[in-house]
PDB file of N, CA and C in Angstrom:
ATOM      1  N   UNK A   1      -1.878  -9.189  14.687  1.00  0.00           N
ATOM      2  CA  UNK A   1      -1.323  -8.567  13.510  1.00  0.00           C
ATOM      3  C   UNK A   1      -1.015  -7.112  13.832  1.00  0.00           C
ATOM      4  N   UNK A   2       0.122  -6.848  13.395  1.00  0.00           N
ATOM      5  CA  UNK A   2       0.531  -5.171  13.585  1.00  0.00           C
ATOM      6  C   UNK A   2       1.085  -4.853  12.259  1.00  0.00           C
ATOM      7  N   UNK A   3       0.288  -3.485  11.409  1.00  0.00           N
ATOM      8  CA  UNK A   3       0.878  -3.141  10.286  1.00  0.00           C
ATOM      9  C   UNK A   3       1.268  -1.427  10.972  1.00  0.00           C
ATOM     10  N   UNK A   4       3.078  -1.648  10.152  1.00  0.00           N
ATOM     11  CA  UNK A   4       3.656  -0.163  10.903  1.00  0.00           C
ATOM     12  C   UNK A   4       3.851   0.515   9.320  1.00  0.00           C
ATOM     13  N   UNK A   5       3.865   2.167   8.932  1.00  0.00           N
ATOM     14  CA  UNK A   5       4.182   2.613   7.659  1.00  0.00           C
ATOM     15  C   UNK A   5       5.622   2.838   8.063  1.00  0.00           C
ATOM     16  N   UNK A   6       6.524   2.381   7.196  1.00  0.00           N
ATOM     17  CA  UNK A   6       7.433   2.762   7.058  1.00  0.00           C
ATOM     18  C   UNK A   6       8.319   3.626   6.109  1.00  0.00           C
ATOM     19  N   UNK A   7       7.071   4.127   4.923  1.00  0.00           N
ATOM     20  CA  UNK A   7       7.666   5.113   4.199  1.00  0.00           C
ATOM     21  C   UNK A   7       6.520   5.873   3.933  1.00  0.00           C
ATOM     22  N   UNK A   8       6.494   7.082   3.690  1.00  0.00           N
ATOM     23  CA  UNK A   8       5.282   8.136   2.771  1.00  0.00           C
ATOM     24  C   UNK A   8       6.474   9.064   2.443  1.00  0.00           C
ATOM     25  N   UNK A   9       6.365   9.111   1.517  1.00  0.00           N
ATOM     26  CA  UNK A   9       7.294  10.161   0.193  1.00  0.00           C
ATOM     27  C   UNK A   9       6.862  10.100  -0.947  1.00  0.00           C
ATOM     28  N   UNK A  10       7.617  10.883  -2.046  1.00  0.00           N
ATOM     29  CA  UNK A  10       7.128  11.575  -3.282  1.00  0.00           C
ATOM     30  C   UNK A  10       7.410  10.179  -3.871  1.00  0.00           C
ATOM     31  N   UNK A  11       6.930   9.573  -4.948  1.00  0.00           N
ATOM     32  CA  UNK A  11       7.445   8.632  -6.125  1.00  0.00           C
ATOM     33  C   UNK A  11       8.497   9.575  -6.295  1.00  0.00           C
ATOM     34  N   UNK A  12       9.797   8.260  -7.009  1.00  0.00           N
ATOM     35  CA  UNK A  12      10.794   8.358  -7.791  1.00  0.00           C
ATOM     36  C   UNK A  12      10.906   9.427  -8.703  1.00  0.00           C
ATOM     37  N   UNK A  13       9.305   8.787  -9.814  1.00  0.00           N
ATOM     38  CA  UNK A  13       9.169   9.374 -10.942  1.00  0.00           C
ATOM     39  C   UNK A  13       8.692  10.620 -10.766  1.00  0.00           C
ATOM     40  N   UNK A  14       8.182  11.264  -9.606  1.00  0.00           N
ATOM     41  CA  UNK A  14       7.104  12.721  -9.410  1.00  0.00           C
ATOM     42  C   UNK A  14       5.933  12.395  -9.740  1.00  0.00           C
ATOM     43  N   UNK A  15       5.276  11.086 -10.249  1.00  0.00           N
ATOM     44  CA  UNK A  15       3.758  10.863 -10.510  1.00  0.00           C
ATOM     45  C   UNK A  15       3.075  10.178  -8.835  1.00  0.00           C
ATOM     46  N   UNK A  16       2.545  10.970  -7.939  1.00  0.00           N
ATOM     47  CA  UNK A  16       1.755  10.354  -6.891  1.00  0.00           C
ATOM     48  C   UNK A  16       2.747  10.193  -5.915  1.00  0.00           C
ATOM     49  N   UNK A  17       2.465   9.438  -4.705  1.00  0.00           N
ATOM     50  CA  UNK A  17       3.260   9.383  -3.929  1.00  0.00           C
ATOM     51  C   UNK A  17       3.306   7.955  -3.449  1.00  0.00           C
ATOM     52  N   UNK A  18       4.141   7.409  -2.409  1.00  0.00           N
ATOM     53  CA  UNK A  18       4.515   6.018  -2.351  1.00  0.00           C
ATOM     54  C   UNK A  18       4.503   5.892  -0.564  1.00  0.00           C
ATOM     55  N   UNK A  19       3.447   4.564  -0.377  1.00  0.00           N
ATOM     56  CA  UNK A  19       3.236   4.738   0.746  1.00  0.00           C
ATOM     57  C   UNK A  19       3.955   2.944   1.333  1.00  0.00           C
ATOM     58  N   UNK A  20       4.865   2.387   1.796  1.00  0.00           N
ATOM     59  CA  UNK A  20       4.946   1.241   2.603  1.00  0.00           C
ATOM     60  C   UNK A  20       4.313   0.786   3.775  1.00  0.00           C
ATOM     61  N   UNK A  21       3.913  -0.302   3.885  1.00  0.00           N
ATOM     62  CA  UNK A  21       3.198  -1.005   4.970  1.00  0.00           C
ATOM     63  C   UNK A  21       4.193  -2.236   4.922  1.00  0.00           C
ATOM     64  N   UNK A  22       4.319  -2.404   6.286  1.00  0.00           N
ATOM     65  CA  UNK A  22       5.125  -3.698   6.899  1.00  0.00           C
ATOM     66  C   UNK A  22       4.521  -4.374   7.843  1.00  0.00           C
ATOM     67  N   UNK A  23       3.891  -5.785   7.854  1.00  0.00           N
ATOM     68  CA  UNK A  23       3.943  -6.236   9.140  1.00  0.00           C
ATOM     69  C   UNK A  23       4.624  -6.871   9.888  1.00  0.00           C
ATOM     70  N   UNK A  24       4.707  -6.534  11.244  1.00  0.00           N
ATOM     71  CA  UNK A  24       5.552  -7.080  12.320  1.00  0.00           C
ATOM     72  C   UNK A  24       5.584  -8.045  12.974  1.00  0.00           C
ATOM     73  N   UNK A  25       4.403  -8.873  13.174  1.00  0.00           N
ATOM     74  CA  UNK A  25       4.356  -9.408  13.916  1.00  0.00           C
ATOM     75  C   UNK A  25       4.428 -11.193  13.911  1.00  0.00           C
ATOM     76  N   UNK A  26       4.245 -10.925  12.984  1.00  0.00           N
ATOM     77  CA  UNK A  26       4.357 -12.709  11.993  1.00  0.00           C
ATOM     78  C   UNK A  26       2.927 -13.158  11.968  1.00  0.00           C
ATOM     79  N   UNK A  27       1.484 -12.444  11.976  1.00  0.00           N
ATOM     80  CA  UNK A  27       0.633 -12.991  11.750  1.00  0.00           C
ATOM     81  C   UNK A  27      -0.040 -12.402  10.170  1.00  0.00           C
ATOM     82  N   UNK A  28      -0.712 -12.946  10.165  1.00  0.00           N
ATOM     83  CA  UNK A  28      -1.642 -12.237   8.701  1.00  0.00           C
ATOM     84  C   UNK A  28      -2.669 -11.957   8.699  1.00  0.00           C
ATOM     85  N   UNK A  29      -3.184 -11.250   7.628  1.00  0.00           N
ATOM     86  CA  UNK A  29      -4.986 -10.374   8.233  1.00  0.00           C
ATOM     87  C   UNK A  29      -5.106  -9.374   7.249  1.00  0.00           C
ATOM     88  N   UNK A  30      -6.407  -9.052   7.185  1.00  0.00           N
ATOM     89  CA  UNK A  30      -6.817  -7.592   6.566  1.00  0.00           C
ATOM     90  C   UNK A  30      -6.259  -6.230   6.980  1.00  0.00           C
ATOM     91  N   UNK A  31      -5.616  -5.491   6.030  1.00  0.00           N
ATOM     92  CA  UNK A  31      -5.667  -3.973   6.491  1.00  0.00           C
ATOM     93  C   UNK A  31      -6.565  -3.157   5.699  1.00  0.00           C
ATOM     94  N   UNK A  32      -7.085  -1.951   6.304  1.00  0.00           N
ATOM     95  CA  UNK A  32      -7.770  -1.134   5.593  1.00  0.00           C
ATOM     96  C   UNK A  32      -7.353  -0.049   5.570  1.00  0.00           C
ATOM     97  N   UNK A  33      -7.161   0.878   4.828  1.00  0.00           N
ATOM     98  CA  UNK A  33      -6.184   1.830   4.301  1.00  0.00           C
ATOM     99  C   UNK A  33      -7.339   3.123   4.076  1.00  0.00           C
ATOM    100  N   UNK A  34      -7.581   4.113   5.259  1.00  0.00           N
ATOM    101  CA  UNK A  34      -8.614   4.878   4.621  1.00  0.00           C
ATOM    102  C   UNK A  34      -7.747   6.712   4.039  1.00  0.00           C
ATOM    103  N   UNK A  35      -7.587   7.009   3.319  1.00  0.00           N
ATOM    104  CA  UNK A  35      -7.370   8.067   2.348  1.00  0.00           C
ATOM    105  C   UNK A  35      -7.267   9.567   2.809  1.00  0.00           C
ATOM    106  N   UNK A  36      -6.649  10.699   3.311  1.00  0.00           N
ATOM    107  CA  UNK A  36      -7.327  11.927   3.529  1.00  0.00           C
ATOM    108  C   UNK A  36      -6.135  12.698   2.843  1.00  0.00           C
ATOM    109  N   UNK A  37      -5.773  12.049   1.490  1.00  0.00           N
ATOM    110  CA  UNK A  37      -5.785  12.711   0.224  1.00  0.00           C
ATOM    111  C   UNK A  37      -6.345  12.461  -0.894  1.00  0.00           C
ATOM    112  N   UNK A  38      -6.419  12.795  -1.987  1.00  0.00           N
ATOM    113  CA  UNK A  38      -7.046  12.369  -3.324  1.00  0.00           C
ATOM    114  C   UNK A  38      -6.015  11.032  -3.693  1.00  0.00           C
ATOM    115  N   UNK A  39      -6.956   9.581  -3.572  1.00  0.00           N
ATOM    116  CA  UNK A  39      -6.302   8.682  -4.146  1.00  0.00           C
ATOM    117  C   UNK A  39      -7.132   7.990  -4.951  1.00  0.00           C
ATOM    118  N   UNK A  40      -7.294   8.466  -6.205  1.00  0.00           N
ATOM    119  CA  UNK A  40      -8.313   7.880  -7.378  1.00  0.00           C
ATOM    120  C   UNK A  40      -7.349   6.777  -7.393  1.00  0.00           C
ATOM    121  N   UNK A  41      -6.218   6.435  -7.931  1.00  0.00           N
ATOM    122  CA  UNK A  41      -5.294   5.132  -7.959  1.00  0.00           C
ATOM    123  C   UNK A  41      -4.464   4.795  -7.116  1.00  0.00           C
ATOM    124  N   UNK A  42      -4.774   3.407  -6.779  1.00  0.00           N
ATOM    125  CA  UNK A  42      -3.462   2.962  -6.016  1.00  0.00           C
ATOM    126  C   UNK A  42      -3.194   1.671  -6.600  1.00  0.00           C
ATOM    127  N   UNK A  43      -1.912   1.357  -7.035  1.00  0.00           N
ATOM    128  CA  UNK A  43      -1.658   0.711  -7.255  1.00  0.00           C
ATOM    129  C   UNK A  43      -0.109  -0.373  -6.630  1.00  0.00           C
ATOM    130  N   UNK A  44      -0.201  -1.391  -6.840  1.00  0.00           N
ATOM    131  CA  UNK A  44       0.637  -2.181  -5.956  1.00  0.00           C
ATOM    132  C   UNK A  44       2.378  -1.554  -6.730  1.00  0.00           C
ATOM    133  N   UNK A  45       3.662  -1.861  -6.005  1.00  0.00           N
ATOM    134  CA  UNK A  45       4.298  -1.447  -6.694  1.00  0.00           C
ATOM    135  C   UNK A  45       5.413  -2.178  -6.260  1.00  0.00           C
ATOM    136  N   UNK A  46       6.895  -2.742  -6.633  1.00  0.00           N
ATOM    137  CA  UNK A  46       7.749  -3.182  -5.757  1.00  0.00           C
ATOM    138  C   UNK A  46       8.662  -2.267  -5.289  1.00  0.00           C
ATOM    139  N   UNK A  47       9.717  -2.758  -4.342  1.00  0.00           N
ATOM    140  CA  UNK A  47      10.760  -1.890  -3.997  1.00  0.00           C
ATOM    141  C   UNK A  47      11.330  -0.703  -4.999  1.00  0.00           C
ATOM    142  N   UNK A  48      11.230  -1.018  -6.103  1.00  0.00           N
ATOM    143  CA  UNK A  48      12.340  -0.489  -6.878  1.00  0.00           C
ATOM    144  C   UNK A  48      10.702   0.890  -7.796  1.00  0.00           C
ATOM    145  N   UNK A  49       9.697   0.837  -6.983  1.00  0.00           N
ATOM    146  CA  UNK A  49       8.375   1.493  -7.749  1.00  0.00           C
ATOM    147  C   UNK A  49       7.844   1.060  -9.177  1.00  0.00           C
ATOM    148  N   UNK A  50       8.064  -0.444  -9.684  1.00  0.00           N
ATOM    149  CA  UNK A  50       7.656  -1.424 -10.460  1.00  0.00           C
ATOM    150  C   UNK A  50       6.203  -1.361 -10.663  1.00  0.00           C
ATOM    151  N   UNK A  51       5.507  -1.482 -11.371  1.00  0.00           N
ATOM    152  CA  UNK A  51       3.938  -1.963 -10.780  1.00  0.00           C
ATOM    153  C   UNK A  51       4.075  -3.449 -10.938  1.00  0.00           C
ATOM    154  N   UNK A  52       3.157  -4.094 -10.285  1.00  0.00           N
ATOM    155  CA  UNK A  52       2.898  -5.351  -9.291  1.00  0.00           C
ATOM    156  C   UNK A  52       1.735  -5.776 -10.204  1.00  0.00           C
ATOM    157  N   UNK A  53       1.538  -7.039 -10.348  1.00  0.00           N
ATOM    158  CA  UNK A  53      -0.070  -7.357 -10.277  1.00  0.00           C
ATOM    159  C   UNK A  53       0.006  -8.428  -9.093  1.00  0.00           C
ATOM    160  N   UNK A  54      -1.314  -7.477  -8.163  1.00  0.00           N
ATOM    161  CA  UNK A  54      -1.076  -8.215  -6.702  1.00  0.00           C
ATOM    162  C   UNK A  54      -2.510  -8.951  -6.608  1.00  0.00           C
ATOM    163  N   UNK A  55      -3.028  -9.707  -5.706  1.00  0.00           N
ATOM    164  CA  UNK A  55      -4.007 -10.555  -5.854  1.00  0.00           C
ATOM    165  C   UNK A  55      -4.347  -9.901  -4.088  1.00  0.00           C
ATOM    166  N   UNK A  56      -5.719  -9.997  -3.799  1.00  0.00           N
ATOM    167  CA  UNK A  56      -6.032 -10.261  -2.731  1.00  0.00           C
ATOM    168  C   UNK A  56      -5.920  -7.770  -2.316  1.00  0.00           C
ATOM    169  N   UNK A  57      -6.270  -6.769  -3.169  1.00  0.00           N
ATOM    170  CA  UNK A  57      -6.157  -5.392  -3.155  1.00  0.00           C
ATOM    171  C   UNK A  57      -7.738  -5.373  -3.938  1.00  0.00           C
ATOM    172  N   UNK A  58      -8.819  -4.386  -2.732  1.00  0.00           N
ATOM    173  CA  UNK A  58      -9.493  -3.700  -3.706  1.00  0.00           C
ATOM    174  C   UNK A  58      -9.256  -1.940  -3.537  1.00  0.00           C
ATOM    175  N   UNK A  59      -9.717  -1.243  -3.734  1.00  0.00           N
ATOM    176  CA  UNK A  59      -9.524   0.421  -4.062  1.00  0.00           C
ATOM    177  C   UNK A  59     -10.770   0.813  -4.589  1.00  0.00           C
ATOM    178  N   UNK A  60     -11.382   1.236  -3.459  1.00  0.00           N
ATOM    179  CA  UNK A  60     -12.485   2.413  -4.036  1.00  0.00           C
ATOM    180  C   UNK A  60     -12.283   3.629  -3.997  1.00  0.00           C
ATOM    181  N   UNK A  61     -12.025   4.091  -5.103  1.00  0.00           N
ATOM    182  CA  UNK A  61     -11.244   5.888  -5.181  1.00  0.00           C
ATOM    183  C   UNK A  61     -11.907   6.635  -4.504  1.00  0.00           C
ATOM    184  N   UNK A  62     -10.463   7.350  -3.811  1.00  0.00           N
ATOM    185  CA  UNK A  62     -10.788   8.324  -2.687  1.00  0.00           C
ATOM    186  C   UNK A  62     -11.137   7.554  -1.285  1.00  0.00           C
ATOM    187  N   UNK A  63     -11.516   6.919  -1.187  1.00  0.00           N
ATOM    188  CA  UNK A  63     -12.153   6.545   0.099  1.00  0.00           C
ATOM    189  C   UNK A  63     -11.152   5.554   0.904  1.00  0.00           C
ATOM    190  N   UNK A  64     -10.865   4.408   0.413  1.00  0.00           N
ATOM    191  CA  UNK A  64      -9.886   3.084   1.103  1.00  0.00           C
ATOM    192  C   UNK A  64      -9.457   1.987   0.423  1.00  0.00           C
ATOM    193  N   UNK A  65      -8.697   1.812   0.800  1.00  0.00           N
ATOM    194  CA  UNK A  65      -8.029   0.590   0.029  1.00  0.00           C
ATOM    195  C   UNK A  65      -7.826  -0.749   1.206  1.00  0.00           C
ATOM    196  N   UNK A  66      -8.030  -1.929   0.663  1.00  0.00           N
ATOM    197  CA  UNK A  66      -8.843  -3.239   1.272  1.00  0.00           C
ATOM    198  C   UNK A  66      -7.341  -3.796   1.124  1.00  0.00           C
ATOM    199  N   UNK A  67      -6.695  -4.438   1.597  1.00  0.00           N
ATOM    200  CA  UNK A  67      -5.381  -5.681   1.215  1.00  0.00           C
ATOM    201  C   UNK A  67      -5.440  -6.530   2.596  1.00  0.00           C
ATOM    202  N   UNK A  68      -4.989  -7.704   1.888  1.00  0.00           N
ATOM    203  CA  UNK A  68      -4.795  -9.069   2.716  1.00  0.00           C
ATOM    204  C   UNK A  68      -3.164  -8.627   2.388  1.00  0.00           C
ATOM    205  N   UNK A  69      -2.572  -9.111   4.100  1.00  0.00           N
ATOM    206  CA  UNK A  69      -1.063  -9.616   4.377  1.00  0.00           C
ATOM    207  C   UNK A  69      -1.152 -10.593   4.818  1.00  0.00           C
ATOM    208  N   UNK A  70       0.335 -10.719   4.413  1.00  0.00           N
ATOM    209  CA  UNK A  70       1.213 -12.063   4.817  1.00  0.00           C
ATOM    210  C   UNK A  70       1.887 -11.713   6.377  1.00  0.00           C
ATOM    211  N   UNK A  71       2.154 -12.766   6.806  1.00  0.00           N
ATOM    212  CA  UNK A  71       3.295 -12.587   8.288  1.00  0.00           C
ATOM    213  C   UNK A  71       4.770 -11.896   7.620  1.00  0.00           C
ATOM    214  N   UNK A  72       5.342 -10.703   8.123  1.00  0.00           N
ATOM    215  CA  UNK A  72       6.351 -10.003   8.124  1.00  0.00           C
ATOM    216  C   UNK A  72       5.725  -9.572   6.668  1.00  0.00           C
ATOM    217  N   UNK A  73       5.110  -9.656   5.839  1.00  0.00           N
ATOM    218  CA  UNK A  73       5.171  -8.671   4.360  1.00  0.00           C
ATOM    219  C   UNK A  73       5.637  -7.587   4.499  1.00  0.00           C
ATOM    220  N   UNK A  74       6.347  -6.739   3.201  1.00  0.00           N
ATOM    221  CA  UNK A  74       6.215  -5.527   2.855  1.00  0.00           C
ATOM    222  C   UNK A  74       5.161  -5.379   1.498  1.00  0.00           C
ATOM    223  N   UNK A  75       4.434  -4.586   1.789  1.00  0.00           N
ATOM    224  CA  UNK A  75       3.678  -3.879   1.067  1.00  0.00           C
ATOM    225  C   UNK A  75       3.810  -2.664   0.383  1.00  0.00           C
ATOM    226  N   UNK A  76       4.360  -2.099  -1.029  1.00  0.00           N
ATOM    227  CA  UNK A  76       4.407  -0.253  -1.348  1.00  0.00           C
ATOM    228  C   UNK A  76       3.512  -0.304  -2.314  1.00  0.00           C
ATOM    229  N   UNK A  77       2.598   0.523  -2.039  1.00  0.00           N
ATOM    230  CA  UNK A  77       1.694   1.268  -3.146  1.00  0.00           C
ATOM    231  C   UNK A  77       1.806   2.425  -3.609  1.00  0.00           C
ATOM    232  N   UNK A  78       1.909   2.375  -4.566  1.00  0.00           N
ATOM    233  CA  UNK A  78       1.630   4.318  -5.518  1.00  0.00           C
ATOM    234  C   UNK A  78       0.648   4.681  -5.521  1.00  0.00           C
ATOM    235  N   UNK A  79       0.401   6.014  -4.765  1.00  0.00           N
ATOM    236  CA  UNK A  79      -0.926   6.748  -4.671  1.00  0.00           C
ATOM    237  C   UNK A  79      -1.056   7.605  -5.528  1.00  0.00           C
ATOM    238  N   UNK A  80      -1.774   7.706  -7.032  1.00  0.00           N
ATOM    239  CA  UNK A  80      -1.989   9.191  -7.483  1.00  0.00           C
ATOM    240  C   UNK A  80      -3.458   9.561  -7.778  1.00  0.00           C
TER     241      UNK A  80
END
């Protein structure tokens, strides 16, 4: 499994920022996402910065965020 970021920028809206994860490789697996900004919320979001209700995300604020992928997924979360 290989997860690459392919975006970190401001949200659309100016609330938090928006981070993409893609994997490459066609397998699936855990990523762990550890934080070294303030991320009390993250939440799942789609292309268009939608919120998601995603299955298989936990988030302990501030610290990391837990997600299961799919082979090739994209993943965007809103960090605020």
């Amino acid at each position: 499994m290989r997860v690459e970021v392919s975006a970190w920028k401001p949200a659309e809206d100016g609330r938090g920022r928006i981070l993409r994860l893609v994997e490459t490789r066609g397998a699936r697996g855990d990523v762990q996402v550890f934080w070294n900004v303030d991320a009390r919320k993250v939440t799942p979001v789609d292309l268009l910065e939608r919120p998601l209700a995603r299955e298989g995300l936990a988030h302990a604020a501030g610290s990391a965020t837990l997600l299961r992928m799919k082979p090739f997924e994209i993943v965007t979360l809103r960090v605020e």
